[in-house]
Protein backbone atom coordinates (compact mmCIF):
# COMPACT_ATOMS: atom_id res chain seq x y z
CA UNK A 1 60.30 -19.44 21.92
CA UNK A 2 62.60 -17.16 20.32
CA UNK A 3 66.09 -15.33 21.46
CA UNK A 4 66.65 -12.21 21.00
CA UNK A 5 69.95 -11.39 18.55
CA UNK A 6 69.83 -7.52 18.33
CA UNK A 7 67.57 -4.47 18.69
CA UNK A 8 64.46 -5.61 16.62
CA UNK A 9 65.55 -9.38 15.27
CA UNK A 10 64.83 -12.14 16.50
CA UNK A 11 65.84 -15.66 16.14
CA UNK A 12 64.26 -19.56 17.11
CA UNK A 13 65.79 -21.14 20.41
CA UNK A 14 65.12 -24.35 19.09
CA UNK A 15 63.92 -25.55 15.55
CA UNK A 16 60.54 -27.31 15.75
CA UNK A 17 60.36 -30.92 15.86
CA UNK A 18 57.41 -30.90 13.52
CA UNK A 19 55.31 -28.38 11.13
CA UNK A 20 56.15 -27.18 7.55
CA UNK A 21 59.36 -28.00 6.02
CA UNK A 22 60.33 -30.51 8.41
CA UNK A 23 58.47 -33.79 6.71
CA UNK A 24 56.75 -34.69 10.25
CA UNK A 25 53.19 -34.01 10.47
CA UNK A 26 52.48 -32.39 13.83
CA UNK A 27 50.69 -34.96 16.16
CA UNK A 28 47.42 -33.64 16.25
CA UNK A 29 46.89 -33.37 12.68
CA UNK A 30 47.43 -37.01 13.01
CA UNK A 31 45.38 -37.78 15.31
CA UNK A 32 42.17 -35.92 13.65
CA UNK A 33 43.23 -37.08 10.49
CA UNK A 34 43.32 -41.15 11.98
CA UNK A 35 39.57 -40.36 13.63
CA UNK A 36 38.63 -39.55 10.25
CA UNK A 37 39.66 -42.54 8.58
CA UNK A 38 37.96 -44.26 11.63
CA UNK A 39 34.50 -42.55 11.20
CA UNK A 40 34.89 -43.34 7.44
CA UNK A 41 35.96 -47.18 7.66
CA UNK A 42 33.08 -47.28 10.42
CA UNK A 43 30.40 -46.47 8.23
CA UNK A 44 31.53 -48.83 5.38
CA UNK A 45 32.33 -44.91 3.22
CA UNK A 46 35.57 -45.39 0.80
CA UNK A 47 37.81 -42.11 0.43
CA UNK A 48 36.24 -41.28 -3.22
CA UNK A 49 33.19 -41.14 -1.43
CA UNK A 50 33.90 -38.72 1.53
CA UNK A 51 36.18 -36.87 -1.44
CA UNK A 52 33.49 -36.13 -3.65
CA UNK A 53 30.99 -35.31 -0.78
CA UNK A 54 33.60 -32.69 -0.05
CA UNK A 55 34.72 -31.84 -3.70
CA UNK A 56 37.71 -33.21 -3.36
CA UNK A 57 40.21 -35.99 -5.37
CA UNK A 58 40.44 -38.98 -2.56
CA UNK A 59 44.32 -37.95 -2.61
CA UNK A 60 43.60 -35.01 -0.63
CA UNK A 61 41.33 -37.25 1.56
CA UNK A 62 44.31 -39.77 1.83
CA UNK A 63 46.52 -37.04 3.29
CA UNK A 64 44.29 -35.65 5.53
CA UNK A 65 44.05 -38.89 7.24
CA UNK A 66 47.81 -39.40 7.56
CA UNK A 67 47.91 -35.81 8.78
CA UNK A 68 50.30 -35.23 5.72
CA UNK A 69 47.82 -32.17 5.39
CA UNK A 70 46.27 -29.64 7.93
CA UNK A 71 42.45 -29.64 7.77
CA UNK A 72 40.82 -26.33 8.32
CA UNK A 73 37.90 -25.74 10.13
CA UNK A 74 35.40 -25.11 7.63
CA UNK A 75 36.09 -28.56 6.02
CA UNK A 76 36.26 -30.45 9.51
CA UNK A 77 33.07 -28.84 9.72
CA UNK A 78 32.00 -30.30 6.44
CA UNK A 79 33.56 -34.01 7.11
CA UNK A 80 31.73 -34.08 10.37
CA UNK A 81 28.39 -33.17 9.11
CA UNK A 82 28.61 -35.71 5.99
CA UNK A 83 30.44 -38.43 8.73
CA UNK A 84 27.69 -37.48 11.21
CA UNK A 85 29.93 -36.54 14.17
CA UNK A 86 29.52 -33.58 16.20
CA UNK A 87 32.87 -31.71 15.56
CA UNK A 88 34.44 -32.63 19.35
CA UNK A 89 34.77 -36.07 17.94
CA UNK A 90 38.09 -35.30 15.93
CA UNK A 91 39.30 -34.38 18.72
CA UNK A 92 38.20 -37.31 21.26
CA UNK A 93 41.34 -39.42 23.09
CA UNK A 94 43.38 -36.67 22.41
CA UNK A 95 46.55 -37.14 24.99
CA UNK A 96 48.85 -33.77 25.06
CA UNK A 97 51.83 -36.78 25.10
CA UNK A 98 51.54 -40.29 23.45
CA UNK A 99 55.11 -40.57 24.56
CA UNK A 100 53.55 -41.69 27.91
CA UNK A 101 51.98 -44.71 26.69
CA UNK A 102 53.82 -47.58 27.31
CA UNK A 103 54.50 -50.01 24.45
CA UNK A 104 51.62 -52.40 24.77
CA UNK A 105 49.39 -49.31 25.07
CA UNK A 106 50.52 -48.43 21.57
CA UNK A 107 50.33 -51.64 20.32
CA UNK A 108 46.67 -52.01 21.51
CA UNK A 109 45.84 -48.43 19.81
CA UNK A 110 47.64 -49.58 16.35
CA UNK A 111 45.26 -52.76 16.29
CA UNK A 112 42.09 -50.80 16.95
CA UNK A 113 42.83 -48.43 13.94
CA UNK A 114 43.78 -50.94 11.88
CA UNK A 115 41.29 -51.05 8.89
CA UNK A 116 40.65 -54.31 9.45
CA UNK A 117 39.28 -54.10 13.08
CA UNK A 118 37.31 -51.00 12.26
CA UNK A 119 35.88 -53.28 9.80
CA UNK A 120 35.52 -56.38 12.00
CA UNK A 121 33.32 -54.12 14.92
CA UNK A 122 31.39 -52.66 12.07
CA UNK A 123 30.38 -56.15 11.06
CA UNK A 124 29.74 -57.22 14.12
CA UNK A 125 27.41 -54.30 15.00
CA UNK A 126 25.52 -55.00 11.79
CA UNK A 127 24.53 -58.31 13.40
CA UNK A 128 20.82 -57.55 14.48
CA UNK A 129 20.22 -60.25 16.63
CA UNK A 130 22.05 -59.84 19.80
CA UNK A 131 22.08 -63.59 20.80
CA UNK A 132 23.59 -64.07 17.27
CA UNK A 133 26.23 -61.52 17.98
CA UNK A 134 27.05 -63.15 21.46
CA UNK A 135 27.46 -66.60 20.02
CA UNK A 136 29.53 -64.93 17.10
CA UNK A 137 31.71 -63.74 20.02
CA UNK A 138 31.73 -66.68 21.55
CA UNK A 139 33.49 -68.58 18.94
CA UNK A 140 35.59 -65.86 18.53
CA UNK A 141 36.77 -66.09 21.77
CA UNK A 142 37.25 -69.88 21.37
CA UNK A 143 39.32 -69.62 18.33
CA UNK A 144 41.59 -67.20 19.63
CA UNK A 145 42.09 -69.18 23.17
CA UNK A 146 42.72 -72.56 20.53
CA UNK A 147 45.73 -70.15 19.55
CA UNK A 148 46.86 -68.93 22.82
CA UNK A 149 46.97 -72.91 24.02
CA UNK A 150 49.41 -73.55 21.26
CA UNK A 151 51.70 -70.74 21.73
């Protein structure tokens, strides 16, 4: 949005809340750079790995998952091919305002991208025997309810 000063210049209403020189990744970067890390920590792949599939130093991996850095097309392109996604899932959850979700909605999307759970499910999917798996849930159930009692 910009006001209009004089014939010909032109000046911002408003100063962006995000972008270059402002130190806060724009939202969306973040978000495609988080479903990379989760694609990644799904399939067991460490950021040198996805790096050098890319030619890159796992720095520049590191801040395209915080969304520190835009990714351009041609290298989603490349991450989703070597991550086996079709492109669309960078994008997938996307909400035009996370400012909607109330605070035990964002709690409960912090602990899914935590490393650790991506880990967990990854594990658990490895299982091969499903009866195996369900017992494994089972006592994971248990355990957690063992906690809950005692709280």
């Amino acid at each position: 949005m910009l006001k209009r000063l004089s014939k010909g210049s032109e000046e911002p209403t408003s100063s962006p809340k995000y972008g270059r020189g402002t130190g806060v990744p724009n939202p969306i970067d973040v978000h495609v750079g988080g479903r990379i890390r989760m694609r990644r920590l799904l399939l067991g792949m460490n950021q040198e790995t996805l790096a050098n599939a890319l030619g890159l130093t796992f720095q520049q991996v590191q801040k395209y998952e915080g969304g520190a850095n835009r990714v351009s097309a041609s290298r989603l392109s490349a991450m989703a091919e070597i991550l086996g996604v079709p492109i669309s899932y960078f994008f997938g959850d996307l909400r035009p305002d996370d400012a909607e979700l109330s605070p035990e909605d964002r709690r409960w999307r912090e602990h899914l991208q935590r490393p650790e759970t991506i880990e967990f499910i990854r594990l658990y999917y490895a299982i091969p025997d499903p009866k195996v798996r369900r017992q494994f849930l089972d006592m994971a159930k248990t355990v957690a309810e063992s906690f809950e009692a005692k709280a």
